[in-house]
C-alpha atoms as a PDB file:
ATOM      1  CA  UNK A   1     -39.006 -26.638 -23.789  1.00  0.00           C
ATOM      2  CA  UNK A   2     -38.065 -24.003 -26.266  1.00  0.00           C
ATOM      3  CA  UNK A   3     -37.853 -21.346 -23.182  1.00  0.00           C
ATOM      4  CA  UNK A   4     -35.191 -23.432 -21.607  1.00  0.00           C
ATOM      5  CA  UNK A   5     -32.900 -23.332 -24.031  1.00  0.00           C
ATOM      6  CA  UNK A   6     -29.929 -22.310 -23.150  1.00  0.00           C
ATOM      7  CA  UNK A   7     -27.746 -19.418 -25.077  1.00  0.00           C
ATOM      8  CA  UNK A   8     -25.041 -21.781 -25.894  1.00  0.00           C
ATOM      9  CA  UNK A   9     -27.167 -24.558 -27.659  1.00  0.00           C
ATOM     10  CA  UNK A  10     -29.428 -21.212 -29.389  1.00  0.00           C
ATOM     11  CA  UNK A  11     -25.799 -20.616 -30.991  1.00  0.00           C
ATOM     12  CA  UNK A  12     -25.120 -24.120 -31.864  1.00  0.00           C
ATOM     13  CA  UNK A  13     -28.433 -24.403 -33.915  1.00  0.00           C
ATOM     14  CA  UNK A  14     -27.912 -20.964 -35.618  1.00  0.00           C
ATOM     15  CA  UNK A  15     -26.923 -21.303 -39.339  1.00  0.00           C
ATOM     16  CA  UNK A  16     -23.304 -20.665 -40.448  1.00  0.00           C
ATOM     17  CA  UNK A  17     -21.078 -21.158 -42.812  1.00  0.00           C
ATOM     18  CA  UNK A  18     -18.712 -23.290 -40.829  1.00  0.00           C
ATOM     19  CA  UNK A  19     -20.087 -26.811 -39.379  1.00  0.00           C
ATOM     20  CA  UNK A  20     -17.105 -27.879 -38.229  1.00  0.00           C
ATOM     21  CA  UNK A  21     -16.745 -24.846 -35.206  1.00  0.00           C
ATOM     22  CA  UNK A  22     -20.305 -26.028 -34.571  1.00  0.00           C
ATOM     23  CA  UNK A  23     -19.327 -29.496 -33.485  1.00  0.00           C
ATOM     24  CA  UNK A  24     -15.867 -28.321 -32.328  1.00  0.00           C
ATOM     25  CA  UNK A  25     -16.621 -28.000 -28.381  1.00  0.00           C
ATOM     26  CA  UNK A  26     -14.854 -24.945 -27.113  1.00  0.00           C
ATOM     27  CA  UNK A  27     -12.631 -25.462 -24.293  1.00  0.00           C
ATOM     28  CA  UNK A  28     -13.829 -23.653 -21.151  1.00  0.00           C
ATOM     29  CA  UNK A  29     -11.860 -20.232 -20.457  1.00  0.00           C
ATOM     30  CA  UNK A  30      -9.908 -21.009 -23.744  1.00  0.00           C
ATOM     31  CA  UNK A  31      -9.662 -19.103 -26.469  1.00  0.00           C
ATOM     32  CA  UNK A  32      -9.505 -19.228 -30.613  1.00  0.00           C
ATOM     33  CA  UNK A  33      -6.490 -18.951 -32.564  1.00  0.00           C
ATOM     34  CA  UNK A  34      -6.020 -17.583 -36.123  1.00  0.00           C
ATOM     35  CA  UNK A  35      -7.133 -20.706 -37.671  1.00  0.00           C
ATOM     36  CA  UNK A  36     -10.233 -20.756 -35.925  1.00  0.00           C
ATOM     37  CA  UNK A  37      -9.224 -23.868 -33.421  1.00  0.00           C
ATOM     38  CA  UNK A  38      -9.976 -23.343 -29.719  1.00  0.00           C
ATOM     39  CA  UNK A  39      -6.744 -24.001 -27.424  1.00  0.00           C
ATOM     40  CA  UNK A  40      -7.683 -24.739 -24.042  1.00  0.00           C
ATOM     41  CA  UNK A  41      -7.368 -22.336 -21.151  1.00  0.00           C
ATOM     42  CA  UNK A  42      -3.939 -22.072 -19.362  1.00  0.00           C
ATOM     43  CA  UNK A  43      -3.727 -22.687 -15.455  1.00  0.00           C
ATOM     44  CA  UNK A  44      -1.592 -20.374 -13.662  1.00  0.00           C
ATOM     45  CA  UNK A  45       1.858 -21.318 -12.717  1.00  0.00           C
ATOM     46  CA  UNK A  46       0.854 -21.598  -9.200  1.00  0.00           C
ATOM     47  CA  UNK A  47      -2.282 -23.818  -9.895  1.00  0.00           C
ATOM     48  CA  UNK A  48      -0.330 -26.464 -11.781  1.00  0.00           C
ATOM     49  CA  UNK A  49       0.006 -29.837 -10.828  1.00  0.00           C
ATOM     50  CA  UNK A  50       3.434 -30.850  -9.723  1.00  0.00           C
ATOM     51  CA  UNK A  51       5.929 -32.791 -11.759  1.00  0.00           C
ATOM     52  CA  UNK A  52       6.100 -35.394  -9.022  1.00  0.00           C
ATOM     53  CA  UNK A  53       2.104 -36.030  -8.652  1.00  0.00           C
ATOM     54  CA  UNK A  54       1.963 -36.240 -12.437  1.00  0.00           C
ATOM     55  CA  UNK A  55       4.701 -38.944 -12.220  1.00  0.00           C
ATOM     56  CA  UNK A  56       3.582 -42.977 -11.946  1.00  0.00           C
ATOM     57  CA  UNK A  57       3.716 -44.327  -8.486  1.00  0.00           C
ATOM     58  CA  UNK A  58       4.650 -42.875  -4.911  1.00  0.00           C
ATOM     59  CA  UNK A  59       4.735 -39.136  -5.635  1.00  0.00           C
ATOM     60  CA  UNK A  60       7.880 -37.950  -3.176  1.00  0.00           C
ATOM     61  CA  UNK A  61      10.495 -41.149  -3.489  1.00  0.00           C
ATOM     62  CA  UNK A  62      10.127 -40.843  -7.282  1.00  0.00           C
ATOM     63  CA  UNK A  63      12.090 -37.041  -6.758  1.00  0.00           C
ATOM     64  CA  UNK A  64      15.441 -37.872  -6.570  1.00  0.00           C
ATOM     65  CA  UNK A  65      16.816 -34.094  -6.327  1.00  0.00           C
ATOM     66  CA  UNK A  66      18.845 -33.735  -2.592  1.00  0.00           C
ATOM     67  CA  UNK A  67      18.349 -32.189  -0.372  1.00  0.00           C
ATOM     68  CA  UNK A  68      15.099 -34.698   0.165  1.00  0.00           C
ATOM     69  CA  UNK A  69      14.050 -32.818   3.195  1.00  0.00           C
ATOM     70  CA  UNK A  70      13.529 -29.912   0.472  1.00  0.00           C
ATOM     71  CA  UNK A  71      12.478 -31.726  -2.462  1.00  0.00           C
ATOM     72  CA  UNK A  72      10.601 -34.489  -0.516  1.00  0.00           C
ATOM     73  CA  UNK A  73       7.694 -32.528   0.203  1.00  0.00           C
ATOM     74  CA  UNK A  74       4.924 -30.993  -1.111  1.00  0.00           C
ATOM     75  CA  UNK A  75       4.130 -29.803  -4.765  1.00  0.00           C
ATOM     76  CA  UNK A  76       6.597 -28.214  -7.404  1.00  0.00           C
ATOM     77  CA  UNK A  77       6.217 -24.635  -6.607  1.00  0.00           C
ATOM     78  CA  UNK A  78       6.293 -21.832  -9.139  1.00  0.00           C
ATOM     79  CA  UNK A  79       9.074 -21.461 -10.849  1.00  0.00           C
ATOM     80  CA  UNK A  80       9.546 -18.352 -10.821  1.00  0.00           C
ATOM     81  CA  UNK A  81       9.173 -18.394  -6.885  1.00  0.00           C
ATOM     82  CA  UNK A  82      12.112 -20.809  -6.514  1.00  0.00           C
ATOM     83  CA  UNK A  83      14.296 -19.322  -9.084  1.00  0.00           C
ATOM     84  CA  UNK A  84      13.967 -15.977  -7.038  1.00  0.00           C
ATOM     85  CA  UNK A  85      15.104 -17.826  -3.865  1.00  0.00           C
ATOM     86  CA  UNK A  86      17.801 -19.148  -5.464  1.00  0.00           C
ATOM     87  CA  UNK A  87      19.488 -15.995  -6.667  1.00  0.00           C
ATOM     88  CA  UNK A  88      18.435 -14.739  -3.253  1.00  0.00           C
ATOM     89  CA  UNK A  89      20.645 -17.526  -1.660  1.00  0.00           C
ATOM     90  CA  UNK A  90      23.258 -16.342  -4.257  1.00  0.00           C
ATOM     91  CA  UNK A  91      22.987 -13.124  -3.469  1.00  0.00           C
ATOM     92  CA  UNK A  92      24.002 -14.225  -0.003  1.00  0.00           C
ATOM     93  CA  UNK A  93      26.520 -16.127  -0.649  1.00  0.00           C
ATOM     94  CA  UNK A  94      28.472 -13.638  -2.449  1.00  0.00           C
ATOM     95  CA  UNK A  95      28.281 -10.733   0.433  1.00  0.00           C
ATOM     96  CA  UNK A  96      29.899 -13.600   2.537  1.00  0.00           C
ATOM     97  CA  UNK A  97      32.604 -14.228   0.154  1.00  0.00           C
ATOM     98  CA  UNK A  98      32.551 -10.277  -0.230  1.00  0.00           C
ATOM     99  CA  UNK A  99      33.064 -10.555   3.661  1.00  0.00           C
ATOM    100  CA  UNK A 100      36.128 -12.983   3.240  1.00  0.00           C
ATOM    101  CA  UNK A 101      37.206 -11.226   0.526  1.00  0.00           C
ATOM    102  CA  UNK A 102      37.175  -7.881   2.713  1.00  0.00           C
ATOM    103  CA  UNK A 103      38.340 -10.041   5.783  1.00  0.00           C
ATOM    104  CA  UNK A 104      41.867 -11.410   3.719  1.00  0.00           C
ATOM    105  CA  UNK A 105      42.282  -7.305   2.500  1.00  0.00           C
ATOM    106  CA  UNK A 106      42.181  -6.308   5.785  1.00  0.00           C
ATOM    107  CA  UNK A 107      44.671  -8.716   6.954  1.00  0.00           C
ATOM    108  CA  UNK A 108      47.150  -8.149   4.201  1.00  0.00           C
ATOM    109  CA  UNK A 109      47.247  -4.172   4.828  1.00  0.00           C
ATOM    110  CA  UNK A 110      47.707  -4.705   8.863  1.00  0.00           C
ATOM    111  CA  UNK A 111      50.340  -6.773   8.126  1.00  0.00           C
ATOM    112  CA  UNK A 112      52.013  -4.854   5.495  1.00  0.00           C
ATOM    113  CA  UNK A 113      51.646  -1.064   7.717  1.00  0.00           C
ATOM    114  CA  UNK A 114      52.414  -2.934  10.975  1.00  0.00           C
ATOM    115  CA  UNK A 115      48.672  -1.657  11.887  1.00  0.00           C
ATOM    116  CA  UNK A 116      47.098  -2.504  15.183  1.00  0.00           C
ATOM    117  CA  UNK A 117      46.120  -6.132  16.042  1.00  0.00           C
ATOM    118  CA  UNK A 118      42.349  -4.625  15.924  1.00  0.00           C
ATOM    119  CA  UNK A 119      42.242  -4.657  12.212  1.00  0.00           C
ATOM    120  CA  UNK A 120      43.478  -8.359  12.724  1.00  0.00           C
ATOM    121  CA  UNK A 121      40.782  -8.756  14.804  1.00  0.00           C
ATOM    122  CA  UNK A 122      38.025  -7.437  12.201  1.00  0.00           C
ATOM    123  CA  UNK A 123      39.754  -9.357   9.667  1.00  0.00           C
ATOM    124  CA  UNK A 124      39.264 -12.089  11.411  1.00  0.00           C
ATOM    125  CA  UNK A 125      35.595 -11.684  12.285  1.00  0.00           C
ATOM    126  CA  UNK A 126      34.613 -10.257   8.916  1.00  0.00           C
ATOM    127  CA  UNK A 127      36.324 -14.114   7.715  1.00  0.00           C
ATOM    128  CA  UNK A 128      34.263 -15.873  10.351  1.00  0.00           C
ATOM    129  CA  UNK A 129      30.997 -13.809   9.507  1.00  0.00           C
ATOM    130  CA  UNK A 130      31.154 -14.469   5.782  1.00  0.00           C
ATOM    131  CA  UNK A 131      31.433 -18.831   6.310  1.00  0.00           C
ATOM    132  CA  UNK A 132      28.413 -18.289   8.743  1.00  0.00           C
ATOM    133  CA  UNK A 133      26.948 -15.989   6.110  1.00  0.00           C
ATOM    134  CA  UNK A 134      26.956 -19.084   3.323  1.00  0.00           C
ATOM    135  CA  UNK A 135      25.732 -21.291   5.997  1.00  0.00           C
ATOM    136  CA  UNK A 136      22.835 -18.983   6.427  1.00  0.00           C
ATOM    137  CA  UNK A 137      21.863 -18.711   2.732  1.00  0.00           C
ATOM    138  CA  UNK A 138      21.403 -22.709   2.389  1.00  0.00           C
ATOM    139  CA  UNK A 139      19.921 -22.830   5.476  1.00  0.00           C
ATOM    140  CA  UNK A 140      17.268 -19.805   4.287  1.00  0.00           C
ATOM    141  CA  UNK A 141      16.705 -20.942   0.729  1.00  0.00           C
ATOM    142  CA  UNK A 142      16.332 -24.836   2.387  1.00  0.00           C
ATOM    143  CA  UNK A 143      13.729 -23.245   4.944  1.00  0.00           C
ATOM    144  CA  UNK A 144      12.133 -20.755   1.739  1.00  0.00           C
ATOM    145  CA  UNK A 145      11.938 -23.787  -0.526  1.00  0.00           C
ATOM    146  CA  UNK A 146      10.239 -25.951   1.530  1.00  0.00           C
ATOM    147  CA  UNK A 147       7.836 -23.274   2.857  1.00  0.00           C
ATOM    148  CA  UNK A 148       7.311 -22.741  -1.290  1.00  0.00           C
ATOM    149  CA  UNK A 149       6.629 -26.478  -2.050  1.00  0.00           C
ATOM    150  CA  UNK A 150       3.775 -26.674   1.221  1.00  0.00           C
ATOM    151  CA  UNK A 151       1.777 -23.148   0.457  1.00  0.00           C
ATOM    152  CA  UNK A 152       3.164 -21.721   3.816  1.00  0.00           C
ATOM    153  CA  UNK A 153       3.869 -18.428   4.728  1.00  0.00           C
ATOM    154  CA  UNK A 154       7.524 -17.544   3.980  1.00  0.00           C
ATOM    155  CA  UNK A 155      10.007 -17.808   7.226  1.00  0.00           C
ATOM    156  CA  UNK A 156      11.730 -14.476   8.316  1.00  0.00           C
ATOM    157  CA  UNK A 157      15.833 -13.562   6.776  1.00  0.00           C
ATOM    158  CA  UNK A 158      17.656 -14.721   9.477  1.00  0.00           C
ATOM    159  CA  UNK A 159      20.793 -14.192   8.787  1.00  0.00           C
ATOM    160  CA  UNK A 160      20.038 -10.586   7.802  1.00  0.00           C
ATOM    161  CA  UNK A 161      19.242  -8.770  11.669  1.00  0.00           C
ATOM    162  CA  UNK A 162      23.081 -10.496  12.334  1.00  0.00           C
ATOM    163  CA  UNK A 163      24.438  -8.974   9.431  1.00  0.00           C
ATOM    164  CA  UNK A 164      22.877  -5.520  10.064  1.00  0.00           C
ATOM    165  CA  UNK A 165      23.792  -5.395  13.708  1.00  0.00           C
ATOM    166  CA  UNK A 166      27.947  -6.637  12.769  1.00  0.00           C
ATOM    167  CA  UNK A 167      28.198  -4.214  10.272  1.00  0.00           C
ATOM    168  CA  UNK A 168      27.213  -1.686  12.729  1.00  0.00           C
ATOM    169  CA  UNK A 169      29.055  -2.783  15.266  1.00  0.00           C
ATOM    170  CA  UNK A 170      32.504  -2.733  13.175  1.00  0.00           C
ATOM    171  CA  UNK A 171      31.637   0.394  11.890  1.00  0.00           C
ATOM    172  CA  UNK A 172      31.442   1.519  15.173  1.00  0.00           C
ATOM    173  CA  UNK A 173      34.857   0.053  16.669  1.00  0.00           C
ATOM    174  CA  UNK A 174      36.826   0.903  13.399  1.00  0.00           C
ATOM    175  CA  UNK A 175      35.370   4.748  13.801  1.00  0.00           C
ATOM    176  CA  UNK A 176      36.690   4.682  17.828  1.00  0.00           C
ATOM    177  CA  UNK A 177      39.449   3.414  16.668  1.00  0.00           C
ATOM    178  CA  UNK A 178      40.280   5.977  13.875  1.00  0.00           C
ATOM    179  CA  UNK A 179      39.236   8.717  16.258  1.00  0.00           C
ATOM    180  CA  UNK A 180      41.658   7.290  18.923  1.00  0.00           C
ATOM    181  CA  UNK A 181      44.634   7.355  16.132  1.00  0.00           C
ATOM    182  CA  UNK A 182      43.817  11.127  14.861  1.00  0.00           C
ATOM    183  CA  UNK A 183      43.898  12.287  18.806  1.00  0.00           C
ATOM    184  CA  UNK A 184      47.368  10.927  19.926  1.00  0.00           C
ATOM    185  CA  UNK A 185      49.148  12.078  17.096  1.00  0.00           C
END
């Protein structure tokens, strides 16, 4: 019986000045602070237990955040995780009003140098292109979010392929079009 002893309960028997951390179980993984108390072993963000199944009752109707096809479902991701798709949404959002932003410049300096109806007609896409833009950013961070909240793999940007290829392609027209202009004067 002796020979099955087991490490732990050979150093609960040995002798020391302090009974107390002999009864005192220690929490597993946890640690001791200064004072000698054990504090119990943190879970990582991504292992905790969602707000909503720690709630009373049915876990998803008890969320009342909208959109509920986003919120409705699965656990509380990390926070960290969403907070990053959320500035990532923002981040989108403000090249599209960059876009309309760029879109209303362009218009005002055609109009003002009697330019070509072509720089209307970026203007006017470059407008366009930065509503669809914010469209795409709640439609990515909806998709992201939800992908989050079930443990799937995150969906592809979207929005960003379209965005390369228009840049590109104005950059390409307005450069034509300035090379046009510099060879008839």
């Amino acid at each position: 019986m002796l020979g099955s002893m087991t490490s732990r309960a050979a150093h609960d028997a040995a002798p020391s000045g302090d009974e107390d951390a002999q009864r005192r179980p220690e929490a597993p993984g946890g640690r001791e602070t200064a004072s000698g108390d054990s504090e119990p072993a943190r879970e990582p963000a991504g292992d905790r237990p969602s707000e909503t199944t720690e709630r009373d009752g049915d876990q998803a109707s008890q969320d009342t955040r909208r959109p509920r096809s986003v919120y409705g479902v699965g656990r509380e991701p990390d926070v960290q995780s969403s907070l990053a798709n959320q500035r990532t949404a923002l981040a989108w959002v403000r090249t599209g009003l960059a876009l309309i932003a760029g879109g209303v410049a362009l218009t005002t300096v055609a109009g003002g140098a009697q330019l070509s109806l072509l720089l209307d007609a970026v203007a006017v896409i470059a407008c366009l292109g930065g509503g669809a833009l914010g469209l795409a950013a709640i439609a990515s961070w909806g998709a992201t979010e939800r992908a989050l909240r079930l443990g799937e793999p995150l969906p592809r940007p979207h929005a960003l392929p379209w965005l390369v290829g228009g840049v590109v392609v104005v950059a390409i027209v307005l450069g034509v079009h300035a090379v046009l202009e510099l060879t008839q004067r």
